[in-house]
PDB file of N, CA and C in Angstrom:
ATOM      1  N   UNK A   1      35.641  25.804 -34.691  1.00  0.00           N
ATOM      2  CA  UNK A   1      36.297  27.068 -34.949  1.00  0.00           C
ATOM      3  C   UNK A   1      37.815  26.870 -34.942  1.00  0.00           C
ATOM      4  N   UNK A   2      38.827  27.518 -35.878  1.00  0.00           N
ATOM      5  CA  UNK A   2      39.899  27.391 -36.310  1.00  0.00           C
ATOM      6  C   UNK A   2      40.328  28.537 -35.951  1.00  0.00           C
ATOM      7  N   UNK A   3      41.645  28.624 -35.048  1.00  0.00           N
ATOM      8  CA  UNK A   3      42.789  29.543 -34.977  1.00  0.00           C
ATOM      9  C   UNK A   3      43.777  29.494 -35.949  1.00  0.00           C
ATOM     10  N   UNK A   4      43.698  30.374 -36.509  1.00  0.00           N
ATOM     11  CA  UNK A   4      44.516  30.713 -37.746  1.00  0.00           C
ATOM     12  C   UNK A   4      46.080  31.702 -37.598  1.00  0.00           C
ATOM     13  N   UNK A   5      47.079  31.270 -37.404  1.00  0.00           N
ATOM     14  CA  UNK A   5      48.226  32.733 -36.829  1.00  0.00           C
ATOM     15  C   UNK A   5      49.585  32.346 -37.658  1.00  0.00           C
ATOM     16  N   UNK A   6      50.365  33.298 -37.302  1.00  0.00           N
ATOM     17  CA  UNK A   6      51.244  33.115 -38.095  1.00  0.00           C
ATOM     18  C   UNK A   6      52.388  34.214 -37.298  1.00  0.00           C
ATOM     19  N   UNK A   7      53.368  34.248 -36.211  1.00  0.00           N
ATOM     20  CA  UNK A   7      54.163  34.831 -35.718  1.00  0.00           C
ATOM     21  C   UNK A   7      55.371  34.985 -35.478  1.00  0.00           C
ATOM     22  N   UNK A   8      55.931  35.964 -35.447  1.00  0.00           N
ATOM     23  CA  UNK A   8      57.303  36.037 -36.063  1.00  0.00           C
ATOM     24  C   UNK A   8      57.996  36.463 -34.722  1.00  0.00           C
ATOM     25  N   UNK A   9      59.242  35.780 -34.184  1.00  0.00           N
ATOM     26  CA  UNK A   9      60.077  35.772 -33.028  1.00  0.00           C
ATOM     27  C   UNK A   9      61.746  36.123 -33.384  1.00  0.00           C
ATOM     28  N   UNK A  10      62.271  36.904 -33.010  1.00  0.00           N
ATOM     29  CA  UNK A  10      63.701  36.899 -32.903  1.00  0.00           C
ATOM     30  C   UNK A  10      64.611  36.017 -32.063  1.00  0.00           C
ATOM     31  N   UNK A  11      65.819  35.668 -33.041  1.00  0.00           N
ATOM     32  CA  UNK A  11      66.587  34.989 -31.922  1.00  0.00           C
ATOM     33  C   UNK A  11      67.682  35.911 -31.361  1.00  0.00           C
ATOM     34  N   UNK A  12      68.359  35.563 -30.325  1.00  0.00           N
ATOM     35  CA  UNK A  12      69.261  36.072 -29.402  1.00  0.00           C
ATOM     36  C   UNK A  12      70.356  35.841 -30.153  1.00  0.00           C
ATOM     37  N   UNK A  13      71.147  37.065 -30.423  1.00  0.00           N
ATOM     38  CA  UNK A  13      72.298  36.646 -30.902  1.00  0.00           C
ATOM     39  C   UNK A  13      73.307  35.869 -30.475  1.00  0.00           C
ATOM     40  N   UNK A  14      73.837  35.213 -31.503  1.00  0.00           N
ATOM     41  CA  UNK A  14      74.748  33.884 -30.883  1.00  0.00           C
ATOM     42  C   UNK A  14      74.415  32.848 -30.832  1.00  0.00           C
ATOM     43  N   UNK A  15      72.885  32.935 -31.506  1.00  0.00           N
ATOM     44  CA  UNK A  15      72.221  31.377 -30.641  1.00  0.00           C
ATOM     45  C   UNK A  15      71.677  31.164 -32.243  1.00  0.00           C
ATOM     46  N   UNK A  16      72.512  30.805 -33.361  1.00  0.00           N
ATOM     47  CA  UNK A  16      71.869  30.421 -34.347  1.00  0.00           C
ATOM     48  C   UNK A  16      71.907  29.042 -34.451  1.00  0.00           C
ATOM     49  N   UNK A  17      73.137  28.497 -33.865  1.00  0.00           N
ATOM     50  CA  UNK A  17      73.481  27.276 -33.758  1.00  0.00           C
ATOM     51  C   UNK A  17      73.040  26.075 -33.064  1.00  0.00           C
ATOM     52  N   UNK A  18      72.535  26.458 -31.811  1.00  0.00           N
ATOM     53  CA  UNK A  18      71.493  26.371 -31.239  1.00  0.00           C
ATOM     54  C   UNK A  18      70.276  25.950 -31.562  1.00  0.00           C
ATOM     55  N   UNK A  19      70.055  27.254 -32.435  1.00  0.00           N
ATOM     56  CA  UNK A  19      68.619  26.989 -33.008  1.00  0.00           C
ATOM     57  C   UNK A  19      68.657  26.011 -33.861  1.00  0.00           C
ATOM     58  N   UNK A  20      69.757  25.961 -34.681  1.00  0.00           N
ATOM     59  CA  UNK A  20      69.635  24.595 -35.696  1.00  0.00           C
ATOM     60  C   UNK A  20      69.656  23.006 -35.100  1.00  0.00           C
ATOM     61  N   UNK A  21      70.105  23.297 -34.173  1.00  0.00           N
ATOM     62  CA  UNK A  21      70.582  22.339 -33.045  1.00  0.00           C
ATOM     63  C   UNK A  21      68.683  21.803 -32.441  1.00  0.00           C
ATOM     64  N   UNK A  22      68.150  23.395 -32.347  1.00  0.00           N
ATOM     65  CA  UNK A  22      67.058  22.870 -31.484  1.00  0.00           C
ATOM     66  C   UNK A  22      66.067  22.454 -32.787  1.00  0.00           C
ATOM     67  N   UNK A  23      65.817  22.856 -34.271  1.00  0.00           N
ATOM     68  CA  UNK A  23      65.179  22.200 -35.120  1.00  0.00           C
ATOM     69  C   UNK A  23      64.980  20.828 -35.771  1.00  0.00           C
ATOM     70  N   UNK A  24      66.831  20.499 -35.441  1.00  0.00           N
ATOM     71  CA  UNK A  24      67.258  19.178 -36.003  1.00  0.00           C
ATOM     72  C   UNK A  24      66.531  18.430 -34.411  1.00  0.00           C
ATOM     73  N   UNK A  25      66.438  18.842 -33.517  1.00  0.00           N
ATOM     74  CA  UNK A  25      65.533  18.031 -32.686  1.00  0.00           C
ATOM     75  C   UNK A  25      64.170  17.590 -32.709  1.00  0.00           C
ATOM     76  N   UNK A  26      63.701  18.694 -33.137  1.00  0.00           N
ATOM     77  CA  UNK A  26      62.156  18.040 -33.412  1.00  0.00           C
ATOM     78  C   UNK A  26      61.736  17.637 -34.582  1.00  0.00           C
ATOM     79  N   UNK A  27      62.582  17.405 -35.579  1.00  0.00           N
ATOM     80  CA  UNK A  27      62.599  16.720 -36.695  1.00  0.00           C
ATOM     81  C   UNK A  27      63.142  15.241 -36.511  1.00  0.00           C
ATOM     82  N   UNK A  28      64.104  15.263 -35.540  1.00  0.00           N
ATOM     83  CA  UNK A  28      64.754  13.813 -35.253  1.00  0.00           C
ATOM     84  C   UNK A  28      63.902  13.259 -34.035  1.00  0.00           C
ATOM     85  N   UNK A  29      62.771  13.672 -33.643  1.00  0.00           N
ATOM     86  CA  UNK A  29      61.827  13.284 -32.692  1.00  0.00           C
ATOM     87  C   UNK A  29      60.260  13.350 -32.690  1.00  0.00           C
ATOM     88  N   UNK A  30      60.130  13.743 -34.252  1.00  0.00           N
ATOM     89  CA  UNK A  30      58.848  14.454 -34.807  1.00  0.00           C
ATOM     90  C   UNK A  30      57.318  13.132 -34.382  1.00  0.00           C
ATOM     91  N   UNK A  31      57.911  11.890 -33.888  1.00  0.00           N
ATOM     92  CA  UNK A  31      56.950  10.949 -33.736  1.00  0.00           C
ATOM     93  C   UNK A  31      56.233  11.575 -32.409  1.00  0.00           C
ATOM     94  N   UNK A  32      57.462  11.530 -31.735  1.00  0.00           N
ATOM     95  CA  UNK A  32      56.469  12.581 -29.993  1.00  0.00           C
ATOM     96  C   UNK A  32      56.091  13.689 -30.448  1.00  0.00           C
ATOM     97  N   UNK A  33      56.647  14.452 -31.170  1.00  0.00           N
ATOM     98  CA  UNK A  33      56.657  15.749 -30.930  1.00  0.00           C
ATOM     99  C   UNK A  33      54.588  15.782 -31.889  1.00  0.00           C
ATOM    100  N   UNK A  34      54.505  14.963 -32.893  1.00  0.00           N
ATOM    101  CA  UNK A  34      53.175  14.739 -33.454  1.00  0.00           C
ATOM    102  C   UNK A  34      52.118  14.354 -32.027  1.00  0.00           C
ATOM    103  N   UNK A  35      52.496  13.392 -31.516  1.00  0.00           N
ATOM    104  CA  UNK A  35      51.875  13.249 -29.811  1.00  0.00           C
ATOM    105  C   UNK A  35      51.417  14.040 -29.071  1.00  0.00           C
ATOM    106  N   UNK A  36      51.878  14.862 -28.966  1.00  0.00           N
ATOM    107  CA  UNK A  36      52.004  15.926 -28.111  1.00  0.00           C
ATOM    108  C   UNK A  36      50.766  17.282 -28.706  1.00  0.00           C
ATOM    109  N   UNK A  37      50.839  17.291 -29.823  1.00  0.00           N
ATOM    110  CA  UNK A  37      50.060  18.094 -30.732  1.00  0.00           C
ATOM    111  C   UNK A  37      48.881  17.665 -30.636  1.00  0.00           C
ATOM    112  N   UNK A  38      48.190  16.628 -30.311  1.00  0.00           N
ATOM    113  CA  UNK A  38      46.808  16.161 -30.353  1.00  0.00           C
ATOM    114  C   UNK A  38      46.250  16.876 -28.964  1.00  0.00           C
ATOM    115  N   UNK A  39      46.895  16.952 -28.211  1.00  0.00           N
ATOM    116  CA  UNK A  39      46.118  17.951 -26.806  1.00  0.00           C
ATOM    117  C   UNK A  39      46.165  19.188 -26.479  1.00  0.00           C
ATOM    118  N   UNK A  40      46.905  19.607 -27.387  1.00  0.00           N
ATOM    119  CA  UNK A  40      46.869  21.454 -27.883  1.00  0.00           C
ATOM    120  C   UNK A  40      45.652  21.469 -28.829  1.00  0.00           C
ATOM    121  N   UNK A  41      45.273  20.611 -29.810  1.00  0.00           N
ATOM    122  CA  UNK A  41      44.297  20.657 -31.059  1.00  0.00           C
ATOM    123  C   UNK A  41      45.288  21.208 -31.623  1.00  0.00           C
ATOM    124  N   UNK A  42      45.906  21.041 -31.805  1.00  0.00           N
ATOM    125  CA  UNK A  42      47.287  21.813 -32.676  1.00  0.00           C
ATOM    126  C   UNK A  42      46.966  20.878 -34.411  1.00  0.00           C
ATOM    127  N   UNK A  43      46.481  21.366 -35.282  1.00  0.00           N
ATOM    128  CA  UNK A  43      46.716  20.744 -36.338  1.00  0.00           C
ATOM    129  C   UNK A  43      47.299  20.809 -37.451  1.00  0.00           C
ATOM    130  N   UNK A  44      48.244  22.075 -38.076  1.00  0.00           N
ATOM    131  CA  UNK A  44      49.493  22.507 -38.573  1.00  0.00           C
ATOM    132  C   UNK A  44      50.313  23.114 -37.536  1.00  0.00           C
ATOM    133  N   UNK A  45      51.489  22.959 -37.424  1.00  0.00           N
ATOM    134  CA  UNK A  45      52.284  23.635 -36.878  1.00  0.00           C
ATOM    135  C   UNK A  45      53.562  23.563 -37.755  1.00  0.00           C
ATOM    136  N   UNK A  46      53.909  24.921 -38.212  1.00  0.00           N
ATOM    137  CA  UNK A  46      55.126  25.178 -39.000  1.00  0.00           C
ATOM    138  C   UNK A  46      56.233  26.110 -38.790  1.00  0.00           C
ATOM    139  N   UNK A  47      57.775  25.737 -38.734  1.00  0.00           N
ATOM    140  CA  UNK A  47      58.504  26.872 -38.189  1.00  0.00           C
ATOM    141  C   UNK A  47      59.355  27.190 -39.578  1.00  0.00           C
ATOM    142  N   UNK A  48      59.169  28.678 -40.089  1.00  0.00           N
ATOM    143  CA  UNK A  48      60.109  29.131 -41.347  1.00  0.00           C
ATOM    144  C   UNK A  48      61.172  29.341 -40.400  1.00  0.00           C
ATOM    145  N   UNK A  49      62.631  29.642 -40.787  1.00  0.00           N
ATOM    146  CA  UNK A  49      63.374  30.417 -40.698  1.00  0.00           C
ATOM    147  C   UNK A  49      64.231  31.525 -41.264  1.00  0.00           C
ATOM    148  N   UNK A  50      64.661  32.760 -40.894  1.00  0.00           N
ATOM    149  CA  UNK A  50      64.825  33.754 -41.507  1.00  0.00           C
ATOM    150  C   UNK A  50      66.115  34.361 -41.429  1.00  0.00           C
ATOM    151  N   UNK A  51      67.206  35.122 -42.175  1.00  0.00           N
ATOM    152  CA  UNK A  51      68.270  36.308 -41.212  1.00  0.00           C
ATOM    153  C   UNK A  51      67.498  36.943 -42.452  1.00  0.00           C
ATOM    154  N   UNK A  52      67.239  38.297 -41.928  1.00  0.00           N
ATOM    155  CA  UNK A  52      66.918  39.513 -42.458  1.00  0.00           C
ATOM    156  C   UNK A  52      67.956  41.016 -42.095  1.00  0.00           C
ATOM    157  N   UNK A  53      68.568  41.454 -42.497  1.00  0.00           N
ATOM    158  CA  UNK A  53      69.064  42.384 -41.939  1.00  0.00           C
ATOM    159  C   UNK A  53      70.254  42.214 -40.626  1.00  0.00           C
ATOM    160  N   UNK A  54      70.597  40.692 -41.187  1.00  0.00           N
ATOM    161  CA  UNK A  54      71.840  40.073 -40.036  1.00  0.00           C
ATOM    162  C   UNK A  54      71.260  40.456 -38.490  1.00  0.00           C
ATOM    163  N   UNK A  55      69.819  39.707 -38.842  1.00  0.00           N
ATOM    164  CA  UNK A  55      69.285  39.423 -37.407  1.00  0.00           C
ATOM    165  C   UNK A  55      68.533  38.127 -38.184  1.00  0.00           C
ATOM    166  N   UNK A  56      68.352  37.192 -37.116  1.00  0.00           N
ATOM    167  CA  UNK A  56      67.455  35.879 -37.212  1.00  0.00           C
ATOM    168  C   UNK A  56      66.267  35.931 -36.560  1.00  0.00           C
ATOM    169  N   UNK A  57      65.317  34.971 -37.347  1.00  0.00           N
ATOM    170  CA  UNK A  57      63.873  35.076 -36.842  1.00  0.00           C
ATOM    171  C   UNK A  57      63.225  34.130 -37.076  1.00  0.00           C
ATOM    172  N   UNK A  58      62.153  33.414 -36.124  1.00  0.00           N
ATOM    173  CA  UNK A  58      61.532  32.117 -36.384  1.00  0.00           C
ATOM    174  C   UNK A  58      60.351  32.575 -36.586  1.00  0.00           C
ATOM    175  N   UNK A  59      59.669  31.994 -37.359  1.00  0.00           N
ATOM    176  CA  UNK A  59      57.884  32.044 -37.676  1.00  0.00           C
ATOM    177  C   UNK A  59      57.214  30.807 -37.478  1.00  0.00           C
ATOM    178  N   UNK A  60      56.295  30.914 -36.702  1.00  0.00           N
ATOM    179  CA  UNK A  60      55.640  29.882 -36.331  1.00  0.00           C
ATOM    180  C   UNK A  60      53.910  29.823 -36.607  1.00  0.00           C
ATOM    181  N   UNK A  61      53.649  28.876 -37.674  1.00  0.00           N
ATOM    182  CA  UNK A  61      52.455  29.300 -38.610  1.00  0.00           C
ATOM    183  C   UNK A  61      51.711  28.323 -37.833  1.00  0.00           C
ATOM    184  N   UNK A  62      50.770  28.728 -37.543  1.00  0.00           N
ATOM    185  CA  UNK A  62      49.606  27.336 -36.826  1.00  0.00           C
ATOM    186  C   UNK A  62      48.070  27.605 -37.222  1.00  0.00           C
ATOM    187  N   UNK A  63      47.559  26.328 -37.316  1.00  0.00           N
ATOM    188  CA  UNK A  63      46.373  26.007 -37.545  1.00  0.00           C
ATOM    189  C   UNK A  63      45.804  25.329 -36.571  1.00  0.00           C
ATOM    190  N   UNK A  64      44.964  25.575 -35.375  1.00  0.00           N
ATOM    191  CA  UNK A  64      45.113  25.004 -34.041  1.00  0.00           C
ATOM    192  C   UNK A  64      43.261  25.174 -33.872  1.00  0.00           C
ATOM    193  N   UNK A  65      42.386  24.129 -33.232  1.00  0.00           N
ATOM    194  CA  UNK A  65      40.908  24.185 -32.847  1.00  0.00           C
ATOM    195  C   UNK A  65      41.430  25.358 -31.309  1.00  0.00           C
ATOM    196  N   UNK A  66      39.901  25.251 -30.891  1.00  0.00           N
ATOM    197  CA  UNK A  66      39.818  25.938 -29.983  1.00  0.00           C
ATOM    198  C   UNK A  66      39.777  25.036 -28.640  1.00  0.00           C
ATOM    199  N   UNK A  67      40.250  25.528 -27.243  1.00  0.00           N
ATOM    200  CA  UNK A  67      40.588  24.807 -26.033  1.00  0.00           C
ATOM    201  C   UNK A  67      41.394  24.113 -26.074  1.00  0.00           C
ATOM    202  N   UNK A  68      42.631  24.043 -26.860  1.00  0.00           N
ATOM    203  CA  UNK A  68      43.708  23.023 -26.272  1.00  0.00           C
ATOM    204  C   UNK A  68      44.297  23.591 -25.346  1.00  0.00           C
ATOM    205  N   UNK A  69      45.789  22.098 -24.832  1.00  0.00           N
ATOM    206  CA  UNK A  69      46.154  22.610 -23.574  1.00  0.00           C
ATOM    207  C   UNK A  69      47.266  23.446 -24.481  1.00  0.00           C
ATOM    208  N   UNK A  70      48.273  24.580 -23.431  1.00  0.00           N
ATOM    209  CA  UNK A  70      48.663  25.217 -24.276  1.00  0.00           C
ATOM    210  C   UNK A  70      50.251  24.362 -23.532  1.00  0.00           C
ATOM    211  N   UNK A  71      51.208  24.658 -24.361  1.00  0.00           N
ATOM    212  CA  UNK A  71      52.184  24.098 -24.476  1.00  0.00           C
ATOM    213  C   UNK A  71      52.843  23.699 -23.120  1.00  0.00           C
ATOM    214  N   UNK A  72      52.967  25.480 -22.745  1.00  0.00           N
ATOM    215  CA  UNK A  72      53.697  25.184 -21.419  1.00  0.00           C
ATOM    216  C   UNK A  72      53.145  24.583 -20.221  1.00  0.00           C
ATOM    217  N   UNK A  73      51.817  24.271 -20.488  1.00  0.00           N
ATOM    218  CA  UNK A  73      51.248  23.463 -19.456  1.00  0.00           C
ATOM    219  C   UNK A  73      51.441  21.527 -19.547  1.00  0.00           C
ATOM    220  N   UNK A  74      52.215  21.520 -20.770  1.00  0.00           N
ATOM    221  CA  UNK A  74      52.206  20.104 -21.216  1.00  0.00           C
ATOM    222  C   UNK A  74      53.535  19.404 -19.996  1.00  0.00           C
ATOM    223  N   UNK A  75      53.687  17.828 -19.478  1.00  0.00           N
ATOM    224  CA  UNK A  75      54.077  17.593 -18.938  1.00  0.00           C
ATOM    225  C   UNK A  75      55.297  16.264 -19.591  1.00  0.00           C
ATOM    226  N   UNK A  76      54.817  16.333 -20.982  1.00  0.00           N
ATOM    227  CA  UNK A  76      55.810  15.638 -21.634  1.00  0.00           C
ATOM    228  C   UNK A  76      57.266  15.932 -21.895  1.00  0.00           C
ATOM    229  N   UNK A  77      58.396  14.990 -22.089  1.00  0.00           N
ATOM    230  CA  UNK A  77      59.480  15.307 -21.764  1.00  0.00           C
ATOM    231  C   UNK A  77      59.704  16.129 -23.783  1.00  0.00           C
ATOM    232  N   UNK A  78      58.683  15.887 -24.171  1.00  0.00           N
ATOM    233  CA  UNK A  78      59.583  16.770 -25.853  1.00  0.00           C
ATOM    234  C   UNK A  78      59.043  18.096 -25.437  1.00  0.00           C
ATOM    235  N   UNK A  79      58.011  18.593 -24.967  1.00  0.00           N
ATOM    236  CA  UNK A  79      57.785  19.777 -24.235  1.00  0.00           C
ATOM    237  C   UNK A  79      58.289  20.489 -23.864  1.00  0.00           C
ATOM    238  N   UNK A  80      58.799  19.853 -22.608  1.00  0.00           N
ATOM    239  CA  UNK A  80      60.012  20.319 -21.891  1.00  0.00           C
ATOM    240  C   UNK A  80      61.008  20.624 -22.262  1.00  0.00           C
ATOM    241  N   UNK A  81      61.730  19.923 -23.308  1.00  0.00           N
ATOM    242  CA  UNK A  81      62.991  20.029 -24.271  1.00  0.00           C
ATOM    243  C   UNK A  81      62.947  21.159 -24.904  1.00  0.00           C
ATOM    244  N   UNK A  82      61.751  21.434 -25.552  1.00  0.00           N
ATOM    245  CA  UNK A  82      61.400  21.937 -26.718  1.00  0.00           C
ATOM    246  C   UNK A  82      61.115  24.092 -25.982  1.00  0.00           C
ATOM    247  N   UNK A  83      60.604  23.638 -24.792  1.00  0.00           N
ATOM    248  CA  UNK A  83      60.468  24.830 -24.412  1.00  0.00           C
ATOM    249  C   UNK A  83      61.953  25.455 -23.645  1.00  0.00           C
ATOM    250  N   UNK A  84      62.856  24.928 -23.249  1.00  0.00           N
ATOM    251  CA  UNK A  84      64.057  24.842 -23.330  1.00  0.00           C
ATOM    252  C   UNK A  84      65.469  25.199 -24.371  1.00  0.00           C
ATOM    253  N   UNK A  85      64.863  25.030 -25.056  1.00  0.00           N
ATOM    254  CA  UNK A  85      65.590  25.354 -26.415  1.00  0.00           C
ATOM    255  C   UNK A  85      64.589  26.981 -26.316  1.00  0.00           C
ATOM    256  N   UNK A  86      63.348  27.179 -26.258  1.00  0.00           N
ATOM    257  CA  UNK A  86      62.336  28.704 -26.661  1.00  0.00           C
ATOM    258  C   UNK A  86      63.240  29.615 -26.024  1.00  0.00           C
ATOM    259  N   UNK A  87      63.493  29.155 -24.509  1.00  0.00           N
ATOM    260  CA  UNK A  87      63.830  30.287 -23.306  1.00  0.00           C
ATOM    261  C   UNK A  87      65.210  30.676 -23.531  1.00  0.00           C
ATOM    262  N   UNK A  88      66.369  29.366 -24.452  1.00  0.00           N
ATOM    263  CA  UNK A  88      67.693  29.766 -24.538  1.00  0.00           C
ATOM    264  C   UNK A  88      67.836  30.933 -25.998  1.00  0.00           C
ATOM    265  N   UNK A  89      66.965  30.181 -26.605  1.00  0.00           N
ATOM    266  CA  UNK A  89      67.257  30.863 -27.850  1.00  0.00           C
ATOM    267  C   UNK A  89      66.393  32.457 -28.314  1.00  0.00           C
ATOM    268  N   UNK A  90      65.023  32.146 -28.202  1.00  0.00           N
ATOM    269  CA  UNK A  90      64.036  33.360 -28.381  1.00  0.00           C
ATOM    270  C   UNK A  90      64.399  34.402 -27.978  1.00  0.00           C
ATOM    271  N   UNK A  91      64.445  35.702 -28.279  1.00  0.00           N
ATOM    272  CA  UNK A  91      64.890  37.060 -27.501  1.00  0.00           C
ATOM    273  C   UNK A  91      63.771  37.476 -26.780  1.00  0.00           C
ATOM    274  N   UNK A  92      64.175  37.522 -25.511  1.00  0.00           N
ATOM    275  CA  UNK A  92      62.804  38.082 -24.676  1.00  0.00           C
ATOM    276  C   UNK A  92      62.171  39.658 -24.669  1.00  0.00           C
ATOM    277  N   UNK A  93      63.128  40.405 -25.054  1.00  0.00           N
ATOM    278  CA  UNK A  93      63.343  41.446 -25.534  1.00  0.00           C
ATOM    279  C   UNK A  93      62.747  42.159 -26.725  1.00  0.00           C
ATOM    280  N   UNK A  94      62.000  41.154 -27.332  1.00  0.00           N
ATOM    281  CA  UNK A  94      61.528  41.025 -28.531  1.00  0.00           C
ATOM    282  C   UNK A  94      60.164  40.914 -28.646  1.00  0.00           C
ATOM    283  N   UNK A  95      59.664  42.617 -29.332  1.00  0.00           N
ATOM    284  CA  UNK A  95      57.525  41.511 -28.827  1.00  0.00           C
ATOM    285  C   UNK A  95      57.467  41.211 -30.142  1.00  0.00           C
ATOM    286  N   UNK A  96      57.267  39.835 -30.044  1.00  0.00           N
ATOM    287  CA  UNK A  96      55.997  39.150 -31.198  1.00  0.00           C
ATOM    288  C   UNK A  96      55.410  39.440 -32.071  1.00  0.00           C
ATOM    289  N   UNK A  97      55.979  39.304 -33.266  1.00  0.00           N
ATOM    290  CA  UNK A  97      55.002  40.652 -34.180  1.00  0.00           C
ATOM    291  C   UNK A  97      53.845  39.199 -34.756  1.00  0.00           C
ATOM    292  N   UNK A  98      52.756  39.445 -34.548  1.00  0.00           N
ATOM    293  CA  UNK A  98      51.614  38.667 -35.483  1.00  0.00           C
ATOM    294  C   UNK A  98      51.469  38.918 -36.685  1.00  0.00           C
ATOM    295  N   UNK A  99      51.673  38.191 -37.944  1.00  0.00           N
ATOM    296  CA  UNK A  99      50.880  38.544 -38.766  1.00  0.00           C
ATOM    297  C   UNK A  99      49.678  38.551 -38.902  1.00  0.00           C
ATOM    298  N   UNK A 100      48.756  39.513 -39.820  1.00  0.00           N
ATOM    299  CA  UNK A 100      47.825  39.474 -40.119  1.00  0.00           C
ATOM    300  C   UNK A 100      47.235  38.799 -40.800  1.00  0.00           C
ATOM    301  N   UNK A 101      46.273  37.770 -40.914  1.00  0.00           N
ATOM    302  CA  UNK A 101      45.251  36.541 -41.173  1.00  0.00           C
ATOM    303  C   UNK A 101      44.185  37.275 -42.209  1.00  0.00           C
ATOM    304  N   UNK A 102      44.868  37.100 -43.851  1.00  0.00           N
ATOM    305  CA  UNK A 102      43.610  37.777 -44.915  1.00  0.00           C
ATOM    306  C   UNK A 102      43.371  37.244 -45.492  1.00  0.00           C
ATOM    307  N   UNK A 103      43.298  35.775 -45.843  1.00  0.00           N
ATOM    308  CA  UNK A 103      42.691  34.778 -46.548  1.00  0.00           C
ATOM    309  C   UNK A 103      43.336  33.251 -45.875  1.00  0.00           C
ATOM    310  N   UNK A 104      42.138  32.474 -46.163  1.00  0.00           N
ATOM    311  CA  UNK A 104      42.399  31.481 -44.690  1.00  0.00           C
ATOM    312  C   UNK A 104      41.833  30.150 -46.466  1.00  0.00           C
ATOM    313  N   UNK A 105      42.530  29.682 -47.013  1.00  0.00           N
ATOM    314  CA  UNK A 105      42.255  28.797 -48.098  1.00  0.00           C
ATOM    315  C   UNK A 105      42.838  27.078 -47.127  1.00  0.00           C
ATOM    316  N   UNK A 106      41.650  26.463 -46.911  1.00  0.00           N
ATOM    317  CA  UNK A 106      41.058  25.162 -46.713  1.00  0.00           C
ATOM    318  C   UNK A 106      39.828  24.617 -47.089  1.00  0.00           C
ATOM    319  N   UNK A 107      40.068  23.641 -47.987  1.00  0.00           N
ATOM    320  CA  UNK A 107      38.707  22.485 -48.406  1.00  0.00           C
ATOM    321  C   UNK A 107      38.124  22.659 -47.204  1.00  0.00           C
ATOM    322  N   UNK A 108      36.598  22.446 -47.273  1.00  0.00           N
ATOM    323  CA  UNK A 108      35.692  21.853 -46.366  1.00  0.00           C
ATOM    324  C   UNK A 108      35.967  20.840 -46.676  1.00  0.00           C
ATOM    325  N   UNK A 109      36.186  20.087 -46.825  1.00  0.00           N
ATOM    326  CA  UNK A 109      36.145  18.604 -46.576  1.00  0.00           C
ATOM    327  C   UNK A 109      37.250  18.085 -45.588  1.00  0.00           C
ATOM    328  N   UNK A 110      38.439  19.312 -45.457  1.00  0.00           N
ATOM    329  CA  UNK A 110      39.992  18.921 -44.960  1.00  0.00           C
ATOM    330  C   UNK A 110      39.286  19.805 -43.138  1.00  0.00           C
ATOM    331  N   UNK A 111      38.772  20.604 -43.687  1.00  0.00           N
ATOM    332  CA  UNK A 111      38.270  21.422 -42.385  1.00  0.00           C
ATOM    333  C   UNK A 111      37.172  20.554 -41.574  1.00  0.00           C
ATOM    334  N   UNK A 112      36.077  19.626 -42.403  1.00  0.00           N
ATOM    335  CA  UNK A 112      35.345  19.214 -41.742  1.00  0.00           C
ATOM    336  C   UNK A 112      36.799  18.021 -40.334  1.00  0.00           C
ATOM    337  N   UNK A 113      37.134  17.408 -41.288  1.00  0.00           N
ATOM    338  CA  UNK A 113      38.073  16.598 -40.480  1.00  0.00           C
ATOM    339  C   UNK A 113      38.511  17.483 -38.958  1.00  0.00           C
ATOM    340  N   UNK A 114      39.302  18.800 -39.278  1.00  0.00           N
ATOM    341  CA  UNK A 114      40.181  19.299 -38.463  1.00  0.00           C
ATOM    342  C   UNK A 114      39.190  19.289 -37.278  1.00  0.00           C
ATOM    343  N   UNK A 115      38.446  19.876 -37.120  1.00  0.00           N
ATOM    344  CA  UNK A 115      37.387  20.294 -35.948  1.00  0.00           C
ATOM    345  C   UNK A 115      36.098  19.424 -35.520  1.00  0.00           C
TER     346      UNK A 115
END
């Protein structure tokens, strides 16, 4: 079984720089940061970025099995980094809007793999 989501986060103003700061990190570290993804079952993980209305916003699209560990329980140091950069930048202030999941297009053959 496949978790399918797709959620949209605000950033804190001021902290765009930051955020680019914290993307160019897990792109310049993407070998751990792939590591790390095998014990979530994490098997897409994608971040858009947005300013809409001279506010910023991250989307974070995932394709993830069921029972992984979930992030903040991970004990790795890109983890740690990575959730570090969430708490400076993310607006806490801000609930989570989910998108809604209305067509879910994957081969069986790419799906048999995932799960």
């Amino acid at each position: 079984m496949l978790e399918i989501e797709c959620t949209r986060y605000r950033v804190q103003q001021g902290k765009s720089e930051k955020v680019t700061e914290w993307l160019k990190f897990l792109n310049d570290n993407m070998k751990d940061v792939l590591v790390t993804l095998e014990g979530e079952k994490m098997y897409v993980e994608t971040i858009f970025r947005e300013v809409w209305n001279n506010e910023e916003y991250l989307y974070w699209y995932a394709v993830q099995g069921k029972g992984g560990n979930a992030v903040e329980e991970s004990t790795h140091w890109i983890d740690k980094k990575h959730l570090d950069y969430w708490d400076e930048c993310i607006d806490p202030t801000f609930i989570p809007v989910n998108l809604s999941t209305e067509v879910v297009m994957i081969p069986e053959k790419i799906k048999r793999n995932m799960i």
